[in-house]
Protein backbone atom coordinates (compact mmCIF):
# COMPACT_ATOMS: atom_id res chain seq x y z
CA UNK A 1 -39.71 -55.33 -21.93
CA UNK A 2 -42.10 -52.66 -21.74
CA UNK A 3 -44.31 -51.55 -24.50
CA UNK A 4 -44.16 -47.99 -25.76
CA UNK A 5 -47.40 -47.13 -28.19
CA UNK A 6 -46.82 -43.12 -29.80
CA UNK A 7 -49.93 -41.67 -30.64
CA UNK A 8 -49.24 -40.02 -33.90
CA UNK A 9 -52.75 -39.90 -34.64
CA UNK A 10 -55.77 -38.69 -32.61
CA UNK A 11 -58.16 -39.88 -31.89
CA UNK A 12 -56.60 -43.53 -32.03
CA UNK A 13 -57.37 -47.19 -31.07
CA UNK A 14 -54.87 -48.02 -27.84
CA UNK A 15 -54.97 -51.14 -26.69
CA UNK A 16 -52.91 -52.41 -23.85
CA UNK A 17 -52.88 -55.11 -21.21
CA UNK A 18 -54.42 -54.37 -17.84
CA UNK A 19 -56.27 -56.34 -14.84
CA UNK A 20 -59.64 -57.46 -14.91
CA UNK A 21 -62.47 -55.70 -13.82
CA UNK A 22 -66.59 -55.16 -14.74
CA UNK A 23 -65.73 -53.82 -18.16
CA UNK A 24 -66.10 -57.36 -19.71
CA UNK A 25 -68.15 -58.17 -23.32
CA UNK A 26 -70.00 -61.08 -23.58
CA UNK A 27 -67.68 -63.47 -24.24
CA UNK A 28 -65.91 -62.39 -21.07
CA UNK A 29 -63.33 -60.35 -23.14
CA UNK A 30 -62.46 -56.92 -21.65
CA UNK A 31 -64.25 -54.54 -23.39
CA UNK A 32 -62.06 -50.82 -24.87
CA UNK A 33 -63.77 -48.23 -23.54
CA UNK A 34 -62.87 -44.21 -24.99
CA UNK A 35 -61.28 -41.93 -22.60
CA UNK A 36 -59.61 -38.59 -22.49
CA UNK A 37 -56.57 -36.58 -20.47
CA UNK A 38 -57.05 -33.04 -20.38
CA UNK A 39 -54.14 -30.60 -19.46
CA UNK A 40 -54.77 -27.24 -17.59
CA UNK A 41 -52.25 -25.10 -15.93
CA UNK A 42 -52.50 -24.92 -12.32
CA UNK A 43 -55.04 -22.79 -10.59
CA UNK A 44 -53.36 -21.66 -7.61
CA UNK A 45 -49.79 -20.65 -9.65
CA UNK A 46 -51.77 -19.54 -12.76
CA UNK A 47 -55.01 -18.63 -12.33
CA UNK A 48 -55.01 -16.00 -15.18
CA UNK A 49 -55.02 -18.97 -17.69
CA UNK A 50 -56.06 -21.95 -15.41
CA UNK A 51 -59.14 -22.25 -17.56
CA UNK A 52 -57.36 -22.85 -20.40
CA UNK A 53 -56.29 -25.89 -22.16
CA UNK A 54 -52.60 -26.51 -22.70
CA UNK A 55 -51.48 -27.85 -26.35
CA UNK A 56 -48.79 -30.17 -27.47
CA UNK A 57 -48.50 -31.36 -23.94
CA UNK A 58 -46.72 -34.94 -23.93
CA UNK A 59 -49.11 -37.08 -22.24
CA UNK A 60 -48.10 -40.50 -20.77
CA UNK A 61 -50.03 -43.26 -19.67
CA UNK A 62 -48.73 -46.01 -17.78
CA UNK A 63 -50.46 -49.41 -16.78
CA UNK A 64 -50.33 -49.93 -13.12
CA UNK A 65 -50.69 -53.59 -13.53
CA UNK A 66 -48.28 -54.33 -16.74
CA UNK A 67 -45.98 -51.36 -17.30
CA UNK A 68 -47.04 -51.00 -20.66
CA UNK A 69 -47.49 -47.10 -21.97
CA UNK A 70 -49.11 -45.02 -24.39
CA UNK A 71 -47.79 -41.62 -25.39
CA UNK A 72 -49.19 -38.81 -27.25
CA UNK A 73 -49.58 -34.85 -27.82
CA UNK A 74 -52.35 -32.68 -26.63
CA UNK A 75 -54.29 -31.06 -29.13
CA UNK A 76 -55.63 -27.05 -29.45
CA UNK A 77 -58.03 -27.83 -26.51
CA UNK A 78 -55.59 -29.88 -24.18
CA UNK A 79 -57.09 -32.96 -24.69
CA UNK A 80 -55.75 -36.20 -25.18
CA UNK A 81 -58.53 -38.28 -27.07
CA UNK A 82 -58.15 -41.98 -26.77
CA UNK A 83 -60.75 -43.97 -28.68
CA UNK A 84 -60.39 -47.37 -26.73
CA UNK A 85 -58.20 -47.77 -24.01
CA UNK A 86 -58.29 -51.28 -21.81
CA UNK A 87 -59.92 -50.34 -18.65
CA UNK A 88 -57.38 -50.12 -15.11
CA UNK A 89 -55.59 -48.28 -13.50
CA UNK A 90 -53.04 -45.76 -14.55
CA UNK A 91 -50.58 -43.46 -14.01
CA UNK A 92 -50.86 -40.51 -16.23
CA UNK A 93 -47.86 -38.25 -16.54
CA UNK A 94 -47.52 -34.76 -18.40
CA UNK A 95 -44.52 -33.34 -19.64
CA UNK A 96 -44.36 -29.34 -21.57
CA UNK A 97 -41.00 -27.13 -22.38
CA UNK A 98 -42.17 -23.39 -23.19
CA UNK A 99 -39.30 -21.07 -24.19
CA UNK A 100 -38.69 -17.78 -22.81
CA UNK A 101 -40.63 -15.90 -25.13
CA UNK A 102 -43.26 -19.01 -25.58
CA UNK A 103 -44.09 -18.47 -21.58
CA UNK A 104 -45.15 -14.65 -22.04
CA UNK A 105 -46.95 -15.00 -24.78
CA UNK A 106 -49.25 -18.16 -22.77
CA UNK A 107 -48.52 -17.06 -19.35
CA UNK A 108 -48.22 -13.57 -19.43
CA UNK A 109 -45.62 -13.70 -17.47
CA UNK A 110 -41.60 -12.50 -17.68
CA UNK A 111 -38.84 -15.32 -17.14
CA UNK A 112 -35.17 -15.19 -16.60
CA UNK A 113 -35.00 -19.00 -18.05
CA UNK A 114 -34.58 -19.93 -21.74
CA UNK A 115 -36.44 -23.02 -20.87
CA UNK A 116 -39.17 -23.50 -18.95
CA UNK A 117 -40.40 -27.20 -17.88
CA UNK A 118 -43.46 -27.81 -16.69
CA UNK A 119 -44.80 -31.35 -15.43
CA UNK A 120 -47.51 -32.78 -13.75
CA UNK A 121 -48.58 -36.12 -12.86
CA UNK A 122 -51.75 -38.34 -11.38
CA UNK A 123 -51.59 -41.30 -10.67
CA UNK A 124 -54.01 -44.45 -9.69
CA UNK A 125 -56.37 -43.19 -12.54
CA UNK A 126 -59.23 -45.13 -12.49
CA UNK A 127 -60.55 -46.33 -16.33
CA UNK A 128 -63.43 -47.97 -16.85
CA UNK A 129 -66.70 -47.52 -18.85
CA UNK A 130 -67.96 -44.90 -16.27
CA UNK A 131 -64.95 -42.83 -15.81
CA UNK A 132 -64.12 -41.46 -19.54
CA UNK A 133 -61.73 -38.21 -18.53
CA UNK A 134 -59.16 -36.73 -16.19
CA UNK A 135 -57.57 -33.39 -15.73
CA UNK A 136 -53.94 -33.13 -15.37
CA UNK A 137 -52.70 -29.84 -14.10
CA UNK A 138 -49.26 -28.74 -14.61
CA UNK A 139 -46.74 -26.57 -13.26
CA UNK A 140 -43.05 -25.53 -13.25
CA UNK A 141 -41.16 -26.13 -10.52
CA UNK A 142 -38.26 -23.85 -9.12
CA UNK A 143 -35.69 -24.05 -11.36
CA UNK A 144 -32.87 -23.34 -8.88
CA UNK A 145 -29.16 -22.82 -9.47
CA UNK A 146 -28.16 -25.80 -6.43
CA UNK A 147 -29.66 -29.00 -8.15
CA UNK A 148 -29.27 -32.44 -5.95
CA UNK A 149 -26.73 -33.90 -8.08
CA UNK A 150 -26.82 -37.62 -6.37
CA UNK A 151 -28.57 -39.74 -3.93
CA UNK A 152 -26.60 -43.20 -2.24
CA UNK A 153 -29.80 -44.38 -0.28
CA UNK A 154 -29.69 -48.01 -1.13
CA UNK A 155 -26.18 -49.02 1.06
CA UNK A 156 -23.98 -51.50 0.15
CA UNK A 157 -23.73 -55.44 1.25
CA UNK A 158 -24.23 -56.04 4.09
CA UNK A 159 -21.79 -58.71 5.23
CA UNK A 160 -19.11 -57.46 2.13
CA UNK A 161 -19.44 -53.64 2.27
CA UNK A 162 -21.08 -51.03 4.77
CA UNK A 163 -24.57 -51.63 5.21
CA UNK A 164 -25.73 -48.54 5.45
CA UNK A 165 -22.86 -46.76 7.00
CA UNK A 166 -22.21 -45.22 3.11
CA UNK A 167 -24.93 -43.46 2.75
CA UNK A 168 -24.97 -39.78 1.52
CA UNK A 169 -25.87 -36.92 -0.74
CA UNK A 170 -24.37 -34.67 -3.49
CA UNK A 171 -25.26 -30.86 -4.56
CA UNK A 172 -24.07 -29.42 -7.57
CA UNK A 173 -23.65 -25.96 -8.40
CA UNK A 174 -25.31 -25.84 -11.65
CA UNK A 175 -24.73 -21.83 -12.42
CA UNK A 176 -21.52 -20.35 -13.98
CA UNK A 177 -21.50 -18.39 -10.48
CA UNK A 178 -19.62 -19.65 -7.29
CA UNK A 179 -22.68 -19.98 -4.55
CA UNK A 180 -22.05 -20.41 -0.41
CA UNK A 181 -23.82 -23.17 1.15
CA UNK A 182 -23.87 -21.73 4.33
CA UNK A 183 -26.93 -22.10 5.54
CA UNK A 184 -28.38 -24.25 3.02
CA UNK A 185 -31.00 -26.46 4.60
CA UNK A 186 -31.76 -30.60 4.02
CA UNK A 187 -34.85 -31.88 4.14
CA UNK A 188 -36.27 -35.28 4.06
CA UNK A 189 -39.72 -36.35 3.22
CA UNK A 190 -41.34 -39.72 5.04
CA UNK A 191 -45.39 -39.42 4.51
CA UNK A 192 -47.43 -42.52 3.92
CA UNK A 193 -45.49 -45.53 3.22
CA UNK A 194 -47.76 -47.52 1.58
CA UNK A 195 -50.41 -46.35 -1.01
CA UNK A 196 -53.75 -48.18 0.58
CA UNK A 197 -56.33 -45.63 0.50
CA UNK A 198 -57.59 -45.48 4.07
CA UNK A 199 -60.16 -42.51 6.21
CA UNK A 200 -56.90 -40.48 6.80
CA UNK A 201 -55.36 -40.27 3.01
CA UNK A 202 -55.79 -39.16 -0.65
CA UNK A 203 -56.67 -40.83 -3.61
CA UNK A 204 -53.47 -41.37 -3.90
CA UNK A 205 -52.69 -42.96 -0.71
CA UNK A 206 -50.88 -39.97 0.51
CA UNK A 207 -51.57 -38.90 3.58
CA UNK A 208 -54.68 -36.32 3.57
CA UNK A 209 -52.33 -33.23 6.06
CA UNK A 210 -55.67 -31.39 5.94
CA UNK A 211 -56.96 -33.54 8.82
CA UNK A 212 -53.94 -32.54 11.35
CA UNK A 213 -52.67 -29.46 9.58
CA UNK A 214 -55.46 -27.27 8.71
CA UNK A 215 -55.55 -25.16 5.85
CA UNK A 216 -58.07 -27.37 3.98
CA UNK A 217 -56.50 -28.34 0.17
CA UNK A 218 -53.52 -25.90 0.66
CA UNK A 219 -52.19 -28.07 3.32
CA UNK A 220 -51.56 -31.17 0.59
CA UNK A 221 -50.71 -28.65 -2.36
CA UNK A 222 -48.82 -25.81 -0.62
CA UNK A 223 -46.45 -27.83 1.64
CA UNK A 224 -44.48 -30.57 2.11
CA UNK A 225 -43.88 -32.31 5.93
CA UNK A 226 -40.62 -33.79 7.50
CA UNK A 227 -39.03 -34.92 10.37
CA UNK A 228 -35.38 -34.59 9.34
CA UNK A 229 -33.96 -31.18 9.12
CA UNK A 230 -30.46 -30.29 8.87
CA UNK A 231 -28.70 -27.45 8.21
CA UNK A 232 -25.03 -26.80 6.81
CA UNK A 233 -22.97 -24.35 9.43
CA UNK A 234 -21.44 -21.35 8.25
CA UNK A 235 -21.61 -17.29 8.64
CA UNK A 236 -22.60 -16.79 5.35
CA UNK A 237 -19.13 -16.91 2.69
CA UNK A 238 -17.27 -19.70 4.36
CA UNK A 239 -18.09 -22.57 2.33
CA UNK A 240 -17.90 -21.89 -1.72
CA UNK A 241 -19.46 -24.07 -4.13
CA UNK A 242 -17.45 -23.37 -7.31
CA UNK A 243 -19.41 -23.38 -10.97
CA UNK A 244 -19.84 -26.70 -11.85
CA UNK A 245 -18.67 -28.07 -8.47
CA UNK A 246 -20.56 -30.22 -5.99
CA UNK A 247 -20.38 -30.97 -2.08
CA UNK A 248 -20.65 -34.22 -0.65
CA UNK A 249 -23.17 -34.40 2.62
CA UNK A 250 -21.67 -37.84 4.28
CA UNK A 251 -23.96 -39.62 7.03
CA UNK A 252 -20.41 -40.83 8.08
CA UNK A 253 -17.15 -39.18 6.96
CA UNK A 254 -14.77 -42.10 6.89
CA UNK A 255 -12.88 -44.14 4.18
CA UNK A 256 -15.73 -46.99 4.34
CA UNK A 257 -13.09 -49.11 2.23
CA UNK A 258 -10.97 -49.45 4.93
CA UNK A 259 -11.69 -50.67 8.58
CA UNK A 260 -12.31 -48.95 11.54
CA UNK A 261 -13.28 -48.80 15.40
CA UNK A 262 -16.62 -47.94 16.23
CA UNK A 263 -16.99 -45.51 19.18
CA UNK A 264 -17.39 -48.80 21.76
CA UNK A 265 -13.40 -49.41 20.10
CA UNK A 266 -14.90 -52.58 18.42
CA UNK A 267 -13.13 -53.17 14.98
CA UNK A 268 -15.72 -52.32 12.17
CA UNK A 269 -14.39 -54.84 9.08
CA UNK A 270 -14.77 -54.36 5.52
CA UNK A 271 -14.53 -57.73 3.57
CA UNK A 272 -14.86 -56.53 0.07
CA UNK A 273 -13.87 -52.82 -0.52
CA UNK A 274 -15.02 -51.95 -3.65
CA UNK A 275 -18.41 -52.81 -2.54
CA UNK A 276 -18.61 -49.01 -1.17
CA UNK A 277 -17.10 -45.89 -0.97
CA UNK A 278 -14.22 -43.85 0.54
CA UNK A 279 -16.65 -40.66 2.62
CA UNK A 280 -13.33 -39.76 4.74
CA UNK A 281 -13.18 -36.50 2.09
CA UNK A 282 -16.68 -35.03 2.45
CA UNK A 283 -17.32 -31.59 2.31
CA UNK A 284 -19.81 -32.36 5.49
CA UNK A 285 -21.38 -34.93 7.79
CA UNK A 286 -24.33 -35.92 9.94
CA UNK A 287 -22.50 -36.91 13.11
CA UNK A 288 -25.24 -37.14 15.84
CA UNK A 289 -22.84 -38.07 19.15
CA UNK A 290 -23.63 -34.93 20.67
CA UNK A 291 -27.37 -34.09 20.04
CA UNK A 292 -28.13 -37.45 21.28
CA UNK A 293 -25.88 -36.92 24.48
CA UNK A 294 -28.09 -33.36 24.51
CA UNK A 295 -30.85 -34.97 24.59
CA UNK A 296 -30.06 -37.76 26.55
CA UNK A 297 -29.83 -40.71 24.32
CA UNK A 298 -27.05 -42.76 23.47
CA UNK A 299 -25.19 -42.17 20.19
CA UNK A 300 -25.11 -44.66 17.54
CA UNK A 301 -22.24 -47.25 17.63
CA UNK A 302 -21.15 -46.40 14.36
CA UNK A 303 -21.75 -42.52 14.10
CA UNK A 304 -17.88 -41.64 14.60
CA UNK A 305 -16.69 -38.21 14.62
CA UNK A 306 -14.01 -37.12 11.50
CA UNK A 307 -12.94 -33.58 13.35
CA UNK A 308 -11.74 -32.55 9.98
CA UNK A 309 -14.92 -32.72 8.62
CA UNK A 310 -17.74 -29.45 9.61
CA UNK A 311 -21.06 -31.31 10.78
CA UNK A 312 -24.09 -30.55 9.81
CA UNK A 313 -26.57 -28.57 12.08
CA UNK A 314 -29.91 -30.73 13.61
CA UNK A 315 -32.28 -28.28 13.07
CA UNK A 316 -35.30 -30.45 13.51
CA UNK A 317 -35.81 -34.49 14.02
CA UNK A 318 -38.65 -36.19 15.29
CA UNK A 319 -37.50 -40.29 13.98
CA UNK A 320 -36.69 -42.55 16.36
CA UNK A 321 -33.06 -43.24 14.81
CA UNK A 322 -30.46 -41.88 16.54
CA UNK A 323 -28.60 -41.69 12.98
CA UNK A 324 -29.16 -40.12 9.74
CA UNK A 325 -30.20 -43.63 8.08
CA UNK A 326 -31.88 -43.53 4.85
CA UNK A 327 -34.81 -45.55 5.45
CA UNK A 328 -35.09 -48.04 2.69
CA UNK A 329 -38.79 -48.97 3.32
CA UNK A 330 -39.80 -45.81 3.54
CA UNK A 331 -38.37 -44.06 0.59
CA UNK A 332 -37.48 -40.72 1.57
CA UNK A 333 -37.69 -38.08 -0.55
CA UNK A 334 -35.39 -35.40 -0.41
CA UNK A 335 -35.05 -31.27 -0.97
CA UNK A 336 -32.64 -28.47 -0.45
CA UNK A 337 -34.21 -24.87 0.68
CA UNK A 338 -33.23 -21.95 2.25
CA UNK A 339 -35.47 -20.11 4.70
CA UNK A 340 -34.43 -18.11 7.56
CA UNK A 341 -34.26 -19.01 11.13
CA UNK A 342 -37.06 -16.59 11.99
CA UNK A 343 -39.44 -17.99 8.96
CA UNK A 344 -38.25 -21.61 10.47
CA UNK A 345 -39.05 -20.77 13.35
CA UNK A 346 -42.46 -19.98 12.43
CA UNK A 347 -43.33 -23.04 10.61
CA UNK A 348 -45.82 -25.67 12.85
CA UNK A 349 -45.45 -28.67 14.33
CA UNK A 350 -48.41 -31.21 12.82
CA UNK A 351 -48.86 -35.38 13.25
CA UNK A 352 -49.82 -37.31 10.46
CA UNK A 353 -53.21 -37.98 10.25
CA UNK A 354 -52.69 -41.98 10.99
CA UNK A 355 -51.67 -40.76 14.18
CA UNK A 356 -53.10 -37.59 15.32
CA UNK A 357 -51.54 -37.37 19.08
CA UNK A 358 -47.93 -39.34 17.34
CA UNK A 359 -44.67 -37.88 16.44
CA UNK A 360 -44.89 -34.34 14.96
CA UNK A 361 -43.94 -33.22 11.33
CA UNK A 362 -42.17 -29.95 10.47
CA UNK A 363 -44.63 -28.01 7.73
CA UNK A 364 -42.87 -26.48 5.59
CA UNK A 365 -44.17 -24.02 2.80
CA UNK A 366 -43.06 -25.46 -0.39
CA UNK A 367 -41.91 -21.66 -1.86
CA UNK A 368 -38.96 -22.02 -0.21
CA UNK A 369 -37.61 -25.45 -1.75
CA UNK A 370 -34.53 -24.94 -4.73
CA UNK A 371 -34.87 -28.80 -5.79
CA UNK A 372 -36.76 -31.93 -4.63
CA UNK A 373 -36.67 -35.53 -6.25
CA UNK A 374 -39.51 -38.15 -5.07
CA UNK A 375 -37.82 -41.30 -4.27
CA UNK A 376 -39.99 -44.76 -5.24
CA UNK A 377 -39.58 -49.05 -5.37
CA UNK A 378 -40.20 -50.13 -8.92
CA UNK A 379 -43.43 -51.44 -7.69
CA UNK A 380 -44.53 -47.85 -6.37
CA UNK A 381 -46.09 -49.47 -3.06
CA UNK A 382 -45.42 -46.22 -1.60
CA UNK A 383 -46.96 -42.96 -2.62
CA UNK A 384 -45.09 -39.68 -3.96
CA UNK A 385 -43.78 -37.11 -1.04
CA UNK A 386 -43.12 -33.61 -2.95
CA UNK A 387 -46.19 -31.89 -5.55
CA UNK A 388 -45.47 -32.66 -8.96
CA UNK A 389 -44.53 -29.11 -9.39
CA UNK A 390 -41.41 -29.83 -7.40
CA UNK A 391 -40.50 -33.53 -8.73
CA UNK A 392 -43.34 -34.23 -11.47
CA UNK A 393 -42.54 -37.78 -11.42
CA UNK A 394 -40.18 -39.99 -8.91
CA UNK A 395 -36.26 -41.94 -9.17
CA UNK A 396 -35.40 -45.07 -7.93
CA UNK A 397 -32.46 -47.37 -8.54
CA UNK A 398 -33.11 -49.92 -11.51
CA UNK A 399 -31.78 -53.51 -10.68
CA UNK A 400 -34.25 -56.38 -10.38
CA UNK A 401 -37.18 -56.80 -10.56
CA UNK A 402 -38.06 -55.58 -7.10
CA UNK A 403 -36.91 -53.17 -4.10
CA UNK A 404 -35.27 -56.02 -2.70
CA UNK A 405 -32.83 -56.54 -5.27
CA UNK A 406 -32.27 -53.12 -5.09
CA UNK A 407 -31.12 -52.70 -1.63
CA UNK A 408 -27.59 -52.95 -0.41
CA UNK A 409 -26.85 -52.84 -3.51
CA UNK A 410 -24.16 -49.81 -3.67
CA UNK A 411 -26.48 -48.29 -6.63
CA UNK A 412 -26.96 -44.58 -6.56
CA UNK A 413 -29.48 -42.41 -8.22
CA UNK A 414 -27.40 -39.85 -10.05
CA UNK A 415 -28.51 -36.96 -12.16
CA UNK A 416 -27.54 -36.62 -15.91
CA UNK A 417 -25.02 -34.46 -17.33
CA UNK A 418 -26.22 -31.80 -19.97
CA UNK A 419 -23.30 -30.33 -21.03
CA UNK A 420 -20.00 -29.01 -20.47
CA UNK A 421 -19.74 -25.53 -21.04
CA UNK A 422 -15.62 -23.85 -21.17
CA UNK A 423 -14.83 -27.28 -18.48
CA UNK A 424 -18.46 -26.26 -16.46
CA UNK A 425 -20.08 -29.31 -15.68
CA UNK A 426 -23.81 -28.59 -16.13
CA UNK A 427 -26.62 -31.24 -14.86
CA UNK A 428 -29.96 -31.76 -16.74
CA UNK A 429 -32.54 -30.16 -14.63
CA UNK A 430 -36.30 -30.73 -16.00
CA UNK A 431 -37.90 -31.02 -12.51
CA UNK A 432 -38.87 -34.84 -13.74
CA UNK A 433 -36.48 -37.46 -11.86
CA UNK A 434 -37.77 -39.94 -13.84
CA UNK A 435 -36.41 -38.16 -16.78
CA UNK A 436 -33.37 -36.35 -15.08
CA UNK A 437 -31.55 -39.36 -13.03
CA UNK A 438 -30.23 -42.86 -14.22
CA UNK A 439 -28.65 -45.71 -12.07
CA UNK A 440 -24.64 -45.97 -11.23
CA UNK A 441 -22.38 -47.54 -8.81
CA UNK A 442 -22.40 -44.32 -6.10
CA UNK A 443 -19.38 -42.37 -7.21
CA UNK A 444 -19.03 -39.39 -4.90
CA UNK A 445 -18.09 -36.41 -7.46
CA UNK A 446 -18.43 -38.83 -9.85
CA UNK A 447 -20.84 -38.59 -12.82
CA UNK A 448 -23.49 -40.84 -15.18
CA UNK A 449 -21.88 -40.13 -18.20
């Protein structure tokens, strides 16, 4: 089990488990070495006060190698002083809630929100005894009244249940205010999919958009790139999402329990039924049968058609698949937005930078995203997809001790309930997965607790 050390104290000896590496005294012990996080609000959202240090900031660091933490509060400066801390690498996470009147009187600023969270989050920090500091800036993320309620990425068996046939998403209206989702955009995130710093990426292992986007920093900090883009149909009022109420996005809208033909007429069976999910009631669905025929590919053998079900618009796709799969390896991240079509229209075209004359990415300014969550493997081999002002940390399912025990699993990320207000379901919304989702058996319209 992991170790969690609370700095009540500062400054304070931390000691925790980490690789090897040069730091070593002279009996070939690792040698502490001190180090501090400081917190600053970020520049390009706050520059009135980005010079300034942010206090009682919950700080987190986490061991790369071991899992093992250390937690503490910022001081009046925004630092985090650690005496002696084992040298590694780390992931250093930041966590602050200001309330309404709290935010004018350190940002200067009006808000609508009682509560306003702000987050940010660094990770592969380097510690050693020639690196002794960090600055973590934080932001707040849009705080939007459509929250992604649940994400069914991992499948279900295989051979048993539906492979990945199950898949899909969940929105929740979060507001005491019925809200259309006409018009409401997906958006799926697939950068870098490991973290190996190479020429063409970040620190981080991200890819570095600057080299095929432009826009030197701003490209990496001011937008986030996909090549899945969907939109839900609708003139405007046609499809209400009641207070409290959630619509189901299905990559296929069929009762995955029982079996069915394919749309060869080949007899799809389902061994063990409870090992997924019954999709025939979604509010939508990603059938693909006639975009691929429009663009002259063949549709996917199991995409079938419920004509009871609206489908969702392809607004923009660039994968190979001729199916909304959720690519496992990959870990996709995910985001609702609304834009419209002229501003979409507008947006560019870019590669990544592994592949400058590859498959093209849709850029698209991160102002216009209501909610993101960062999707991860326990191991982290792949690097984070939305700024930590959207998502300041990342989800994944917990089973295992790896992402292959987590796959095909018929897990679901789901988001935590808050409250019920008069019968209104309200979610917890922090713009931190890791703090915001927890692991269930995907339950569409269902809940965590």
């Amino acid at each position: 089990m992991k170790r969690l050390i609370l700095l009540l104290i500062i400054p304070v000896l931390a000691l925790i488990g980490c690789g090897r590496d040069d730091d070593f005294g002279g009996n070939n012990e690792i040698k502490p070495v001190p180090f501090t996080v400081n917190i600053k609000y970020d520049a390009s959202k706050y520059p009135q006060v980005a010079d300034k240090g942010v206090a009682n900031v919950t700080v987190t660091l986490e061991n790369s190698a071991t899992g093992d933490k250390i937690t503490g509060k910022t001081d009046a400066n925004g630092d985090l002083k650690l005496n002696a801390i084992l040298p590694g690498n780390y992931n250093v996470q930041a966590e602050l809630q200001l309330s309404k009147s709290e935010y004018n009187q350190e940002i200067g600023e009006e808000t609508s929100y009682e509560i306003v969270h702000f987050g940010g989050l660094q990770e592969k920090v380097t510690i050693n005894a020639n690196i002794s500091s960090t600055i973590v800036r934080i932001s707040s993320g849009n705080l939007g009244d459509l929250v992604i309620k649940q994400y069914y990425y991992a499948g279900s068996d295989k051979n048993l249940g539906a492979n990945v046939r199950d898949q899909f998403i969940e929105i929740h209206n979060n507001s005491d205010q019925t809200i259309y989702a006409d018009g409401l955009y997906l958006v799926f995130l697939e950068g870098n999919i490991n973290n190996n710093v190479t020429n063409y990426t970040l620190p981080s292992g991200q890819y570095d958009w600057s080299l095929t986007a432009g826009g030197g920093t701003s490209a990496n900090t001011d937008y986030v790139y996909s090549n899945i883009f969907i939109k839900i149909p609708g003139s405007g009022s046609q499809y209400p999402i009641l207070p409290g109420k959630s619509i189901v996005i299905a990559q296929t809208a069929v009762n995955h329990k029982a079996p069915y033909d394919d749309i060869n007429g080949k007899s799809i069976a389902i061994q063990d039924p409870e090992k997924t999910v019954d999709l025939s009631h979604a509010d939508f669905e990603t059938y693909m049968g006639t975009y691929n025929i429009s663009i002259g590919k063949k549709p996917f053998a199991w995409d079938v058609q419920n004509i009871t079900v609206p489908d969702m618009l392809i607004t923009y796709w660039s994968i190979a698949s001729n199916d909304l799969i959720l690519n496992l390896n990959s870990m996709l991240g995910v985001g609702i937005l609304r834009a419209t079509d002229a501003e979409v229209a507008s947006w560019k075209k870019v590669a990544a930078p592994k592949d400058p004359s590859g498959t093209l990415f849709l850029q698209i300014p991160k102002k216009y995203i209501i909610d993101g969550i960062d999707i991860t493997d326990k191991e982290q081999k792949a690097p984070k997809d939305f700024p930590s002002d959207i998502d300041a940390s990342r989800t994944f399912i917990v089973n295992g001790q790896n992402q292959a025990e987590a796959t095909f699993t018929g897990l679901s990320v789901i988001r935590k309930t808050k409250e019920v207000v008069n019968g209104r379901v309200v979610l917890q919304d922090t713009n931190n997965s890791a703090n915001d989702f927890v692991t269930i058996k995907a339950n569409p319209r269902g809940y965590a607790n």
